[in-house]
Each structure stands twice: as C-alpha cells, then as structure tokens.
PDB file of N, CA and C in Angstrom:
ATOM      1  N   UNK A   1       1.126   2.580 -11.127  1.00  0.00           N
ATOM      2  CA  UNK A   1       0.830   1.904  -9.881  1.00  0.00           C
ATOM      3  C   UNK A   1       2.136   1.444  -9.248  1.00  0.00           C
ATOM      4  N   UNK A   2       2.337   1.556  -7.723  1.00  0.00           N
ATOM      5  CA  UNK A   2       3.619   1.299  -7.065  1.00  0.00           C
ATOM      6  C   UNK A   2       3.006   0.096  -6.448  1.00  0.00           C
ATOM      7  N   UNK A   3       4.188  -0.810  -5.735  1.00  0.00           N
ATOM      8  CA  UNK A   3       4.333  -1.842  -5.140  1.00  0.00           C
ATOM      9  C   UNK A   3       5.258  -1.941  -4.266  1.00  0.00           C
ATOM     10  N   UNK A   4       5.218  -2.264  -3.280  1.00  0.00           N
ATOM     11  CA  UNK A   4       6.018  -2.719  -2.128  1.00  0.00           C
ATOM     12  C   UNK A   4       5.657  -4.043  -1.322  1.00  0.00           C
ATOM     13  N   UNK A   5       6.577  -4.309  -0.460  1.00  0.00           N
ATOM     14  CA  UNK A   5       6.777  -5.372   0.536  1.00  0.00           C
ATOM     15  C   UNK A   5       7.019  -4.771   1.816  1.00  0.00           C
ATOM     16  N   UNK A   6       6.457  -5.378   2.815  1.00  0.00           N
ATOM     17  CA  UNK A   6       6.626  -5.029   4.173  1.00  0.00           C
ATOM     18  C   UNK A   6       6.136  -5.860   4.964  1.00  0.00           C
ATOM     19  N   UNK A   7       6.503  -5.584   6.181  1.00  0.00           N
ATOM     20  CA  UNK A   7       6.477  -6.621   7.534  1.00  0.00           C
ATOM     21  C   UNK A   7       5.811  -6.009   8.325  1.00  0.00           C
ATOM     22  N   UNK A   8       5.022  -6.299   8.418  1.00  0.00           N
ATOM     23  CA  UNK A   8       4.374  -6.132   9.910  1.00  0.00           C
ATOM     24  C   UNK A   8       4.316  -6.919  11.470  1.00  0.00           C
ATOM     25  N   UNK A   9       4.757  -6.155  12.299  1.00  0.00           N
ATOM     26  CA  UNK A   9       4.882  -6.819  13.478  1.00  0.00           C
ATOM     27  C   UNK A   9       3.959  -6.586  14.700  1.00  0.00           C
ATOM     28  N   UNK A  10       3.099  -7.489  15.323  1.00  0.00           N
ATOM     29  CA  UNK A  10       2.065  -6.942  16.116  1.00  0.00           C
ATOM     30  C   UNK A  10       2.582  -7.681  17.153  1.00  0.00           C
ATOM     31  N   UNK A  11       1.868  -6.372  17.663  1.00  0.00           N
ATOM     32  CA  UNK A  11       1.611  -7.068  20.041  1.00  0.00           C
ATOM     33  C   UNK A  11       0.583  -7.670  19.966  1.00  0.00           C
ATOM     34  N   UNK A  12       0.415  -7.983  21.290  1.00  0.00           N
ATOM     35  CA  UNK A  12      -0.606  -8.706  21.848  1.00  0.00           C
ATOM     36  C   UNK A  12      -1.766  -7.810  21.805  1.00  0.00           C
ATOM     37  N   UNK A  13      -1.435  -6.656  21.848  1.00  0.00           N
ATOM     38  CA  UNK A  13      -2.884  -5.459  22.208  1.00  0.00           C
ATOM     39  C   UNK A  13      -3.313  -5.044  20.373  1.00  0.00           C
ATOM     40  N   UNK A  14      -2.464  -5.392  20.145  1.00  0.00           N
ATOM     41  CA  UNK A  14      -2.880  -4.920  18.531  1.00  0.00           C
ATOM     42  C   UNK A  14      -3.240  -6.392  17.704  1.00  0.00           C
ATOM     43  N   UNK A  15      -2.767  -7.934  17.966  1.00  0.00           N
ATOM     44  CA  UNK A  15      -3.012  -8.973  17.102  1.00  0.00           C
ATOM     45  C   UNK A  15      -4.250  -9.309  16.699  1.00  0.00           C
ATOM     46  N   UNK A  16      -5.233  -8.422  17.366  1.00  0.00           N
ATOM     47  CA  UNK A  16      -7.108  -8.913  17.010  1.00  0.00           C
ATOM     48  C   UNK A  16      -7.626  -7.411  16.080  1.00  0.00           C
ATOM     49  N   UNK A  17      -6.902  -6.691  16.293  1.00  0.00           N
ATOM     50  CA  UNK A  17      -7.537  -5.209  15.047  1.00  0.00           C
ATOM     51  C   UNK A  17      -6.936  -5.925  13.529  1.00  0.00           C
ATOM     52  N   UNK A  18      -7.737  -5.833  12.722  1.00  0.00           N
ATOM     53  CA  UNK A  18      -7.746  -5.939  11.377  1.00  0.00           C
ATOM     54  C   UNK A  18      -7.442  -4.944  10.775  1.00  0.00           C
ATOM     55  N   UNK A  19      -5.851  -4.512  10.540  1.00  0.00           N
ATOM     56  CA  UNK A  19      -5.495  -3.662  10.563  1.00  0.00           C
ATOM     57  C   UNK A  19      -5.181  -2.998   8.964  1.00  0.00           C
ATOM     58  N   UNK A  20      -4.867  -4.802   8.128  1.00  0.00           N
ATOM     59  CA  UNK A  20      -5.013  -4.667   6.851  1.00  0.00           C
ATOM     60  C   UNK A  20      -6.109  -4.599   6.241  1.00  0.00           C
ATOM     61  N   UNK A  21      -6.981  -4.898   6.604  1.00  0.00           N
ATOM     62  CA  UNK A  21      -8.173  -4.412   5.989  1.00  0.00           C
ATOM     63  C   UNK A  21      -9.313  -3.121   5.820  1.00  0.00           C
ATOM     64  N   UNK A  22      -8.396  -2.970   7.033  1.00  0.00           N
ATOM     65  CA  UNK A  22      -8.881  -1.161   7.278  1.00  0.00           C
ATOM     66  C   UNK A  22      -7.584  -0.373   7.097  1.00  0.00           C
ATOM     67  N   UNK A  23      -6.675  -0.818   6.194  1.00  0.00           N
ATOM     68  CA  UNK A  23      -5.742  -0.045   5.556  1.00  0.00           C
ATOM     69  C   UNK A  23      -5.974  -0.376   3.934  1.00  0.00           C
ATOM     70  N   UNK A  24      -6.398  -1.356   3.392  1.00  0.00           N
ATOM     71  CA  UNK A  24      -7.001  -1.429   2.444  1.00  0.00           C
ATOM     72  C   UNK A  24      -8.317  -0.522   1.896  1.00  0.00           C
ATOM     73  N   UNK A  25      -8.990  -0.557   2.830  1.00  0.00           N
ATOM     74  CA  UNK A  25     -10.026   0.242   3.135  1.00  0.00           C
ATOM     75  C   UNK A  25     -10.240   1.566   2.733  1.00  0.00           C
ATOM     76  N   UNK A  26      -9.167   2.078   3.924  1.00  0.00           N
ATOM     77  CA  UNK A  26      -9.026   3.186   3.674  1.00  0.00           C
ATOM     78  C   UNK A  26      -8.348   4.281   3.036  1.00  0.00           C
ATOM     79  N   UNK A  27      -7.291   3.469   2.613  1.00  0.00           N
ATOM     80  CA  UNK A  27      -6.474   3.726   1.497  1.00  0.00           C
ATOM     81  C   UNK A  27      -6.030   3.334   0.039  1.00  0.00           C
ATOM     82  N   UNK A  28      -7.108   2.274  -0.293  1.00  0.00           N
ATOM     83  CA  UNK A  28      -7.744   2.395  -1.889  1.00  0.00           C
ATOM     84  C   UNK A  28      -6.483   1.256  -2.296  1.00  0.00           C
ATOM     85  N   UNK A  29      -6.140   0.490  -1.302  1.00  0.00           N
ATOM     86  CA  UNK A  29      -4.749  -0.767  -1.837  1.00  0.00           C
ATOM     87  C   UNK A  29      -5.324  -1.733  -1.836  1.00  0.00           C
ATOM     88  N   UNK A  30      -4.546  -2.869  -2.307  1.00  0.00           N
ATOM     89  CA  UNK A  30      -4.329  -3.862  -2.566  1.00  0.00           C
ATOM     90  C   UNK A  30      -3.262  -4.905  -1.674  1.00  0.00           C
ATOM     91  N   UNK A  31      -3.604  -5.356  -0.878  1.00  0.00           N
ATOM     92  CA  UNK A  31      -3.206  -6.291   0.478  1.00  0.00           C
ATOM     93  C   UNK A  31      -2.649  -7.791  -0.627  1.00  0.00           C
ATOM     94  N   UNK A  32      -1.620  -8.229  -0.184  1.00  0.00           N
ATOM     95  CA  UNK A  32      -1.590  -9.957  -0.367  1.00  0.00           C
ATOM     96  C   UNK A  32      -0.927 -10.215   0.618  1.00  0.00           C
ATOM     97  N   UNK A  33      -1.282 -11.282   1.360  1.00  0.00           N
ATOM     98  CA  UNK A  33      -0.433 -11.358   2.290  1.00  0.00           C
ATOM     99  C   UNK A  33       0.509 -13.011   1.314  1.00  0.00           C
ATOM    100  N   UNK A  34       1.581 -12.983   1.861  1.00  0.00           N
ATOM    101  CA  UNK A  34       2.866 -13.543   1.435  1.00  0.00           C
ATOM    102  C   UNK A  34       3.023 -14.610   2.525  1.00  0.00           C
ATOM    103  N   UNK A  35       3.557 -14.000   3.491  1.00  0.00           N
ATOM    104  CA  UNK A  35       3.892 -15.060   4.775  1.00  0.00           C
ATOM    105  C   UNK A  35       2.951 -14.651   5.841  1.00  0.00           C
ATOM    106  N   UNK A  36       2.904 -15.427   6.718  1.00  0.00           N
ATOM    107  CA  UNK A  36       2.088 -15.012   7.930  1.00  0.00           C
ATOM    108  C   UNK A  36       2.491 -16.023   9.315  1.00  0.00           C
ATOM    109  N   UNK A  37       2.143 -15.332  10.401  1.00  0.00           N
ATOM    110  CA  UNK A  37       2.795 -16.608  11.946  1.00  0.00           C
ATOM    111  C   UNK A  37       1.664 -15.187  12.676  1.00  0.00           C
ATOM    112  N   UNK A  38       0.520 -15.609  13.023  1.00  0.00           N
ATOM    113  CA  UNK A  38      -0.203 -14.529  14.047  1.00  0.00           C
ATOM    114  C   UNK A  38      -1.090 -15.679  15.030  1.00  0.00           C
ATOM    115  N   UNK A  39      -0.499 -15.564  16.067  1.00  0.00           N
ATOM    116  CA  UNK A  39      -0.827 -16.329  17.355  1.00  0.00           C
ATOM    117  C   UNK A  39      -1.782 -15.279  17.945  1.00  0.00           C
ATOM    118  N   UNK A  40      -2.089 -15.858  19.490  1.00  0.00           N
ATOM    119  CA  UNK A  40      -2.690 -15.153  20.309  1.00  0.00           C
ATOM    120  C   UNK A  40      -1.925 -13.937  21.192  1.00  0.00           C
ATOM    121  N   UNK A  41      -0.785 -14.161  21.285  1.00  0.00           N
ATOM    122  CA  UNK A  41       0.379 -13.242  22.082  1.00  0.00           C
ATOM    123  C   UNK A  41       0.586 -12.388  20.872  1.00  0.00           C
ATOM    124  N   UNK A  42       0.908 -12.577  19.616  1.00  0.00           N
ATOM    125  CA  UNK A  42       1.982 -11.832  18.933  1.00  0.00           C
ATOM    126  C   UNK A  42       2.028 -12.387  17.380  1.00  0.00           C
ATOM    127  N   UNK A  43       2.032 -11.459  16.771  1.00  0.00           N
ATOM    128  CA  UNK A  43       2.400 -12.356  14.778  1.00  0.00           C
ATOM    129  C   UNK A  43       3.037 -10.953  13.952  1.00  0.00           C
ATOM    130  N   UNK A  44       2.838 -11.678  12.771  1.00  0.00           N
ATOM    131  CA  UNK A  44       4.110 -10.982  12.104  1.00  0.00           C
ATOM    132  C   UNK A  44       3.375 -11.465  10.746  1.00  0.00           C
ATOM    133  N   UNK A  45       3.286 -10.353   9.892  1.00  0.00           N
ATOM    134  CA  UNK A  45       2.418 -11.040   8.271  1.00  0.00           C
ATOM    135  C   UNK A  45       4.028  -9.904   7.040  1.00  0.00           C
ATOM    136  N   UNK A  46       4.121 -10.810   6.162  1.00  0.00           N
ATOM    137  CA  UNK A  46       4.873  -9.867   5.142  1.00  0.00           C
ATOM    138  C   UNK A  46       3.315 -10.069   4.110  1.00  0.00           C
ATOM    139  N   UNK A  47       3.634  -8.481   3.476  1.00  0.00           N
ATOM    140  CA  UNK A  47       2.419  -7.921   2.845  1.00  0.00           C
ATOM    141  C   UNK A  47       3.181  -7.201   1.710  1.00  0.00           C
ATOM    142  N   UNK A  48       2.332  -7.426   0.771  1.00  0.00           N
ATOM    143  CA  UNK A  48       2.649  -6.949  -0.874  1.00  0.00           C
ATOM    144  C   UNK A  48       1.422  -6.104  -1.161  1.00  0.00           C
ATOM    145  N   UNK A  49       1.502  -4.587  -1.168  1.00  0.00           N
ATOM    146  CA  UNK A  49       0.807  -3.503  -1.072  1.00  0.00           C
ATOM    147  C   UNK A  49       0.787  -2.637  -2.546  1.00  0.00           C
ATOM    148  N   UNK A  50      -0.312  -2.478  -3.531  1.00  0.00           N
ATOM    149  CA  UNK A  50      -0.359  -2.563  -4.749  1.00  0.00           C
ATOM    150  C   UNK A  50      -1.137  -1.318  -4.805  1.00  0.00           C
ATOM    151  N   UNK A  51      -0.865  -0.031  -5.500  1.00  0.00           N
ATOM    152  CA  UNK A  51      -1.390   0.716  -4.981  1.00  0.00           C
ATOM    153  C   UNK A  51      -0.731   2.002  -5.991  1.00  0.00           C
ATOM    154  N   UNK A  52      -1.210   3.186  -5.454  1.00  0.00           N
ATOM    155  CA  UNK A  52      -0.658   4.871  -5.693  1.00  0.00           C
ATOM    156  C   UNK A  52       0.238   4.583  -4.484  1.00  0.00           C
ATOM    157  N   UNK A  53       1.240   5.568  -5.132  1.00  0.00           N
ATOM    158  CA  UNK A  53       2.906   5.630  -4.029  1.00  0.00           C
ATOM    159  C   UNK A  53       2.351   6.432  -3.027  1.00  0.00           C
ATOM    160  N   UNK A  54       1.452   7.330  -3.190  1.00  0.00           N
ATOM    161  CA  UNK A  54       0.980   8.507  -2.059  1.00  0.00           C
ATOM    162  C   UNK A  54      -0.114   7.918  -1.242  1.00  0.00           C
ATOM    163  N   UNK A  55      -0.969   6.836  -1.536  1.00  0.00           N
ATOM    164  CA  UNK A  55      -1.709   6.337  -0.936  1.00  0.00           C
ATOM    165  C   UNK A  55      -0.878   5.053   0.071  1.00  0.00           C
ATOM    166  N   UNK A  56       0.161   4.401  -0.877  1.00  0.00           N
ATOM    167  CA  UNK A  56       0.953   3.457   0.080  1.00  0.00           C
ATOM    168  C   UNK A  56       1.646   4.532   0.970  1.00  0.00           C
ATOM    169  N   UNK A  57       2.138   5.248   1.141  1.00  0.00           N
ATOM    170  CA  UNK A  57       2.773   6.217   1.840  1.00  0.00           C
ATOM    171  C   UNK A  57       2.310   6.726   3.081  1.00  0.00           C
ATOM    172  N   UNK A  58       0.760   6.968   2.254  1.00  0.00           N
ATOM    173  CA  UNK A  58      -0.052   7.500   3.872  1.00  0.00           C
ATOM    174  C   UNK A  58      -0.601   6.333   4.509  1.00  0.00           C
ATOM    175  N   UNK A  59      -0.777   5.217   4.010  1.00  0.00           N
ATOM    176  CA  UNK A  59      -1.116   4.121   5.103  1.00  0.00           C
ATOM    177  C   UNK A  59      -0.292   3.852   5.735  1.00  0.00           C
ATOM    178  N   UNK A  60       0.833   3.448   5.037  1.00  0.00           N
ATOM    179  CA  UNK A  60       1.769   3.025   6.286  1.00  0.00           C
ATOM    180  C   UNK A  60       2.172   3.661   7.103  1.00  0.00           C
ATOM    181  N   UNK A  61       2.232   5.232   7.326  1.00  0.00           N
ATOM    182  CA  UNK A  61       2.311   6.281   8.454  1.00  0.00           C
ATOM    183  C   UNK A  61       1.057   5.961   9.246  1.00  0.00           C
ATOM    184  N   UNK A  62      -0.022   5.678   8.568  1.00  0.00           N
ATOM    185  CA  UNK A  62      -1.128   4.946   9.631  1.00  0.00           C
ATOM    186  C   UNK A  62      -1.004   4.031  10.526  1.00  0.00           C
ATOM    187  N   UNK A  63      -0.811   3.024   9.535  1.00  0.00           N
ATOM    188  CA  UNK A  63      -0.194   1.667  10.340  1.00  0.00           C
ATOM    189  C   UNK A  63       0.384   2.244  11.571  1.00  0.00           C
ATOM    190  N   UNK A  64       1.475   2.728  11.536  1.00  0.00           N
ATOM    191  CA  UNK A  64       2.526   2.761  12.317  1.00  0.00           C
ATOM    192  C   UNK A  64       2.216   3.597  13.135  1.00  0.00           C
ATOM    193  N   UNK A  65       0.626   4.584  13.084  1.00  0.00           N
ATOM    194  CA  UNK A  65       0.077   4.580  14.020  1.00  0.00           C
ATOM    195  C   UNK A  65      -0.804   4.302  15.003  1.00  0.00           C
ATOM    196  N   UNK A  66      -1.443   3.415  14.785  1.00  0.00           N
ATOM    197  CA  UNK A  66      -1.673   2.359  14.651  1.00  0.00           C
ATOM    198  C   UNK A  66      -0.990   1.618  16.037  1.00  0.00           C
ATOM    199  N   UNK A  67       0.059   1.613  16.158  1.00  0.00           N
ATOM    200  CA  UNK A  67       1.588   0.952  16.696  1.00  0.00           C
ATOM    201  C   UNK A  67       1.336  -0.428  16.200  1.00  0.00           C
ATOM    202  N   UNK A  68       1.790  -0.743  15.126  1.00  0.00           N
ATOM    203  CA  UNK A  68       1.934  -1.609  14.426  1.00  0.00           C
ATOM    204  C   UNK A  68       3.622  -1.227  13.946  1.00  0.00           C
ATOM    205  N   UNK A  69       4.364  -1.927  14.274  1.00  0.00           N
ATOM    206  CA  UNK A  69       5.498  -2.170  13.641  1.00  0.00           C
ATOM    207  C   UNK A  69       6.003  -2.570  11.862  1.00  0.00           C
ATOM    208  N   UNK A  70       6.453  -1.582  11.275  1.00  0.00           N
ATOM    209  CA  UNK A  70       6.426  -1.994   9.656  1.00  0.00           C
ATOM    210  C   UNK A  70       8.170  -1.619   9.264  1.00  0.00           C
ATOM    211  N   UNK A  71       8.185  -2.834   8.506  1.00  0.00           N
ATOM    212  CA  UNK A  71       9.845  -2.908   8.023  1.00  0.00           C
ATOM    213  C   UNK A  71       9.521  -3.558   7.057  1.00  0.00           C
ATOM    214  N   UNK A  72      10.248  -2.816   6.125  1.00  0.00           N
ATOM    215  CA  UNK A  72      10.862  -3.072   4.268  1.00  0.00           C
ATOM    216  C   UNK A  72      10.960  -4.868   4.312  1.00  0.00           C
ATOM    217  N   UNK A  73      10.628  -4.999   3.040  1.00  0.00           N
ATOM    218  CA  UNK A  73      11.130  -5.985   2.773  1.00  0.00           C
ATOM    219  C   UNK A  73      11.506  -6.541   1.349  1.00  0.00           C
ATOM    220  N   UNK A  74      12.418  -6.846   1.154  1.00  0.00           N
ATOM    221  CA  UNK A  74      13.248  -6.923  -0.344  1.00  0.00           C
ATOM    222  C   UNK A  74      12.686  -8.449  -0.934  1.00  0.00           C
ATOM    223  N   UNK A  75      12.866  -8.105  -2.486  1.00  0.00           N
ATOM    224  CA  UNK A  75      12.446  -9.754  -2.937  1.00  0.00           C
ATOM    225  C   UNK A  75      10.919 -10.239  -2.828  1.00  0.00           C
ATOM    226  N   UNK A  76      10.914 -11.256  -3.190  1.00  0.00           N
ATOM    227  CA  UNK A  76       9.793 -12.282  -3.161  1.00  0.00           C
ATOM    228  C   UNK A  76       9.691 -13.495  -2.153  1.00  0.00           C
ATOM    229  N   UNK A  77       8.802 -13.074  -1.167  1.00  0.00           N
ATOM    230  CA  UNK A  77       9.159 -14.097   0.032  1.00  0.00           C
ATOM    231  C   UNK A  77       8.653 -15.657  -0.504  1.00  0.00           C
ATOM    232  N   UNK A  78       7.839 -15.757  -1.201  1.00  0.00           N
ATOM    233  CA  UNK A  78       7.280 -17.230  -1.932  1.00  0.00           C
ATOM    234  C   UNK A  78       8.016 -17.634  -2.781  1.00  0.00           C
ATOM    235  N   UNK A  79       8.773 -18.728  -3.475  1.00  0.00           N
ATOM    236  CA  UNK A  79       9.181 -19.127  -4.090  1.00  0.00           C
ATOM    237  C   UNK A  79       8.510 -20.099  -4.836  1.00  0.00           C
TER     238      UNK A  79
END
C-alpha cells in the first residue's frame, strides 16, 4: 500500500463539489484530511491518500481534472 500527501487548491466554481469523496469513491482510497481553510470564495485541504500507487495515480489525474489544483506535499503537516 502507497501513501502520499497533497494539497489541494479550489476556486470558487469548484469549493461546493465533494471532490474527495468522489475520489475516494472512485478510486478505492483512503482520504484524511490533515489541514483544511475552505471558505465560500476559495479553500485549500492537505490530504493523506492511502491507497494502490496506480489507483493514487489515476485519481489525482482526475482531480486535476476536475480543475482542482494538486501539489506534493512533504512531511507531516500535524504535529
């Protein structure tokens, strides 16, 4: 099983689709969200994605179509 971290960054046209949960969904992962700031304009969640490397792989090409913005993220954002 692989693991990663990532950022997600949403617009205003994308902050009301549930985007992790229908990437969970549909791609057989494991969501935690870590940090989160999601307003009505705009948010931003870091996500710890638990999973097959080929299944994290093809979601996040989803996501990102999606237009959801996704960037790496190193470490453990909780301390």
């Amino acid at each position: 099983m692989a693991r990663v971290r990532v950022k997600f960054s949403y617009s205003v046209e994308k902050v009301s689709i549930p985007v992790i949960d229908m990437l969970s969904k549909r791609f057989n992962l494991v969501g935690n969200i870590r940090r989160a700031d999601v307003q009505d304009h705009s948010g931003w969640v870091v996500l710890q994605l638990d999973g097959e490397q080929d299944d994290i792989d093809s979601g996040l090409k989803w996501v990102r179509e999606q237009g959801v913005i996704v960037d790496p993220v190193e470490g453990d954002i909780v301390q």
